[in-house]
C-alpha atoms as a PDB file:
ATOM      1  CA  UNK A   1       1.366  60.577-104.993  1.00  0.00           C
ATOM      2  CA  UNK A   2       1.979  58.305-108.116  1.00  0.00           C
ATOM      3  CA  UNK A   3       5.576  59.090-107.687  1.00  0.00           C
ATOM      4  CA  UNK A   4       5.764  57.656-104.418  1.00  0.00           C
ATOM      5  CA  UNK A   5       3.941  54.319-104.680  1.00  0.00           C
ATOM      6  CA  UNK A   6       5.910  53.896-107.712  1.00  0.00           C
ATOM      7  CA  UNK A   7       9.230  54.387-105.882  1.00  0.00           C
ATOM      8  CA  UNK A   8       7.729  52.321-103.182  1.00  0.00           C
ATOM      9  CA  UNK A   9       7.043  49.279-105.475  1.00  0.00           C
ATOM     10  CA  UNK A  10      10.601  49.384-106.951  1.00  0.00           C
ATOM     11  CA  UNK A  11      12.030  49.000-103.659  1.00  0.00           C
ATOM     12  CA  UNK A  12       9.608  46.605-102.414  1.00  0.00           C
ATOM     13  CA  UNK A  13      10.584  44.155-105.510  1.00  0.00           C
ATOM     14  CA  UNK A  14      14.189  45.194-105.766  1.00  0.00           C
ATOM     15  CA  UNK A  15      14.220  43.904-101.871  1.00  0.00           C
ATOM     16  CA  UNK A  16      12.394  40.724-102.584  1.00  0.00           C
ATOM     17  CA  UNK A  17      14.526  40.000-105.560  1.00  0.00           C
ATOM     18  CA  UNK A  18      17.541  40.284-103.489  1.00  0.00           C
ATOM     19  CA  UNK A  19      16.195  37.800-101.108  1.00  0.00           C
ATOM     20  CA  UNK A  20      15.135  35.590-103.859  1.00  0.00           C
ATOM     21  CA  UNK A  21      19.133  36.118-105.167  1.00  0.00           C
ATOM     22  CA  UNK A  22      20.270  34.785-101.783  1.00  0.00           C
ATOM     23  CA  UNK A  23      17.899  32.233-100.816  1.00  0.00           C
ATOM     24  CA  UNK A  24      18.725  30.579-104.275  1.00  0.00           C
ATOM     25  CA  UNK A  25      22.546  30.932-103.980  1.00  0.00           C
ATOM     26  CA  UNK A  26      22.114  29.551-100.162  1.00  0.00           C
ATOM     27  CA  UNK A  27      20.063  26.740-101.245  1.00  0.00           C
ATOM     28  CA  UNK A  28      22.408  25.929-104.591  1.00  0.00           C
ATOM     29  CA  UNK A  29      25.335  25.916-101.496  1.00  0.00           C
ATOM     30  CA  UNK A  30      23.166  23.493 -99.632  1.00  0.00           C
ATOM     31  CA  UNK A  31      22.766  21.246-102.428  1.00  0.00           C
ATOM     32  CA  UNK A  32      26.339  21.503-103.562  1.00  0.00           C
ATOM     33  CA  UNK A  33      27.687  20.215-100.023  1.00  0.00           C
ATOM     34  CA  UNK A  34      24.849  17.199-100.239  1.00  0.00           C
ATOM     35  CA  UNK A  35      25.728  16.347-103.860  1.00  0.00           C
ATOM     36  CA  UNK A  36      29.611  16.624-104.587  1.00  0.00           C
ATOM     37  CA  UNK A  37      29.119  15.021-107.784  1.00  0.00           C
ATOM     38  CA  UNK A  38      27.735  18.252-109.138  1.00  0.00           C
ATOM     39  CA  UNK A  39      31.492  20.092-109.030  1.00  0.00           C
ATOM     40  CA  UNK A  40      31.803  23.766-109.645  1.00  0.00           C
ATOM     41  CA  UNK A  41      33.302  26.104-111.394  1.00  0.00           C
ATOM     42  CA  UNK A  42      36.740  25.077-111.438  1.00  0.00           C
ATOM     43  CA  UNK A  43      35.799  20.729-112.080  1.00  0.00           C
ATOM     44  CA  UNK A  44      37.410  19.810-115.415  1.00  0.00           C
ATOM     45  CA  UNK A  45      35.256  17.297-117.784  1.00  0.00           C
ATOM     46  CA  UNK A  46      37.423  14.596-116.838  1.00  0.00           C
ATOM     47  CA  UNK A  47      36.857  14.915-113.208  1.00  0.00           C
ATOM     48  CA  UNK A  48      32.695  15.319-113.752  1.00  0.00           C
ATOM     49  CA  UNK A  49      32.822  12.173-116.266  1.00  0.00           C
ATOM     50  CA  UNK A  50      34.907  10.341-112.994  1.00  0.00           C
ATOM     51  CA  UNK A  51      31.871  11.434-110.778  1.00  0.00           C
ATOM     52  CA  UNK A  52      29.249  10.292-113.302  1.00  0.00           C
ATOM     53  CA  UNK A  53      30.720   7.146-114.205  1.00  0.00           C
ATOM     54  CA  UNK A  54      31.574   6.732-109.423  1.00  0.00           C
ATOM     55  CA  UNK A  55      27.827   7.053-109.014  1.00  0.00           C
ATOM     56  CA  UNK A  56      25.983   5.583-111.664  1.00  0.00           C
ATOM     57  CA  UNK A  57      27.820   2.064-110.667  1.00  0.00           C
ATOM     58  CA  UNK A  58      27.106   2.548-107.392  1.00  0.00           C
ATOM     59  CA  UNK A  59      23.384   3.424-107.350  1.00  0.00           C
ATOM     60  CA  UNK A  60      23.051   0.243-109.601  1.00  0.00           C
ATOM     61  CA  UNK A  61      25.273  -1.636-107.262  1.00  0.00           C
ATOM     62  CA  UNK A  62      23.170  -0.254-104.072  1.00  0.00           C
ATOM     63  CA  UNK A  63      19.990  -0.902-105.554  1.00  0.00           C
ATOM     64  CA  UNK A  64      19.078  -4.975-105.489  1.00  0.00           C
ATOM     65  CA  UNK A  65      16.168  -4.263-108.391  1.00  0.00           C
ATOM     66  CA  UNK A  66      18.834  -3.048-110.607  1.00  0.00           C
ATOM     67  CA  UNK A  67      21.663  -6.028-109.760  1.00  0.00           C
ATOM     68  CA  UNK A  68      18.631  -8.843-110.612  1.00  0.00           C
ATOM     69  CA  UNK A  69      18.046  -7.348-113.719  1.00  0.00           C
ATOM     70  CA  UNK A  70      21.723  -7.158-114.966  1.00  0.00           C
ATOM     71  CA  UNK A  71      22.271 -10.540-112.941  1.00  0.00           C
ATOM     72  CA  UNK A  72      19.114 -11.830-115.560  1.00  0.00           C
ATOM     73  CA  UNK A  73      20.751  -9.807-118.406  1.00  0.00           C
ATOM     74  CA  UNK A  74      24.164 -11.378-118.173  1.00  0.00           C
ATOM     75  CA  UNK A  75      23.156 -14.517-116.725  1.00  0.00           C
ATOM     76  CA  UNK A  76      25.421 -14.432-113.791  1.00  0.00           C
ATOM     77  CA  UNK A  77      25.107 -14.554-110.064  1.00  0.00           C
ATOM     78  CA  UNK A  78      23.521 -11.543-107.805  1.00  0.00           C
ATOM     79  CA  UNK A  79      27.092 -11.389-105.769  1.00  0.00           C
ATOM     80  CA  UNK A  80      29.270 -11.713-108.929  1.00  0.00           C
ATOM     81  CA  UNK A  81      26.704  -8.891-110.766  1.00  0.00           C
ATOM     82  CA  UNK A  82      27.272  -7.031-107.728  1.00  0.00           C
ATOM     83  CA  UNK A  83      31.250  -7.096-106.991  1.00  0.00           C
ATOM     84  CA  UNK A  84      31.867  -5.952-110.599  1.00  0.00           C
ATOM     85  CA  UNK A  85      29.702  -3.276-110.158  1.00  0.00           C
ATOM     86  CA  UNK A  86      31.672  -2.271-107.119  1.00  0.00           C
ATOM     87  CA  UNK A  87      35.035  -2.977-108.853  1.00  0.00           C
ATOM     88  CA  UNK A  88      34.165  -0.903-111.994  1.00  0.00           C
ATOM     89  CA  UNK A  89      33.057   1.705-110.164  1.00  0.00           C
ATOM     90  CA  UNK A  90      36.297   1.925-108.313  1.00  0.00           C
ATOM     91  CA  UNK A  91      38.061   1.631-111.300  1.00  0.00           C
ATOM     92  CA  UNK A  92      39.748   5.206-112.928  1.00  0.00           C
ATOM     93  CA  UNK A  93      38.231   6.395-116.265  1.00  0.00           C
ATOM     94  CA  UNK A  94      40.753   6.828-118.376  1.00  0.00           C
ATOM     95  CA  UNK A  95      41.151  11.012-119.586  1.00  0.00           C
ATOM     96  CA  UNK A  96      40.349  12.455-123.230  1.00  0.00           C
ATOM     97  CA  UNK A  97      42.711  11.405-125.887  1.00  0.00           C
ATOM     98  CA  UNK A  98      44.138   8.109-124.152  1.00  0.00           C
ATOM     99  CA  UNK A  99      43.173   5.078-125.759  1.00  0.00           C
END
């Protein structure tokens, strides 16, 4: 009898940790597809610090809290703060070793 809910609770886990596996791998999919930034496998550094350095410009370019305070910091106009936000972040990073 012992032997049998034993072998009983090993499957019952060994079936919910499969679906656990999945649902994880599904929702890492998911998330991968929202975020691109978040590369792969196969992204090289350069190409992650490209994505890094793409959206950290433009979240501070799309949010107006962030433009007023660097507009304050650097003493320069909201619209100029904000077009050299948008031009930097357009802008390539140069790869490793280049200077």
């Amino acid at each position: 009898m012992f032997l049998y809910f034993y072998f009983y609770f090993k499957l019952y886990t060994n079936i919910h940790f499969q679906a656990d596996k999945i649902h994880e791998q599904q929702e890492f999919e998911h998330l991968k597809s929202k975020h691109i930034g978040l590369g792969n496998s196969d992204t090289s550094r350069d190409e992650w610090i490209r994505n890094i350095h793409r959206d950290t410009y433009s979240s501070l370019a799309g949010h107006s809290p962030s433009v007023d305070y660097i507009s304050t910091a650097l003493n320069k106009p909201k619209v100029q703060v904000k077009a050299d936000l948008i031009e930097k972040m357009i802008q390539p990073v140069e790869p490793r070793g280049k200077s």
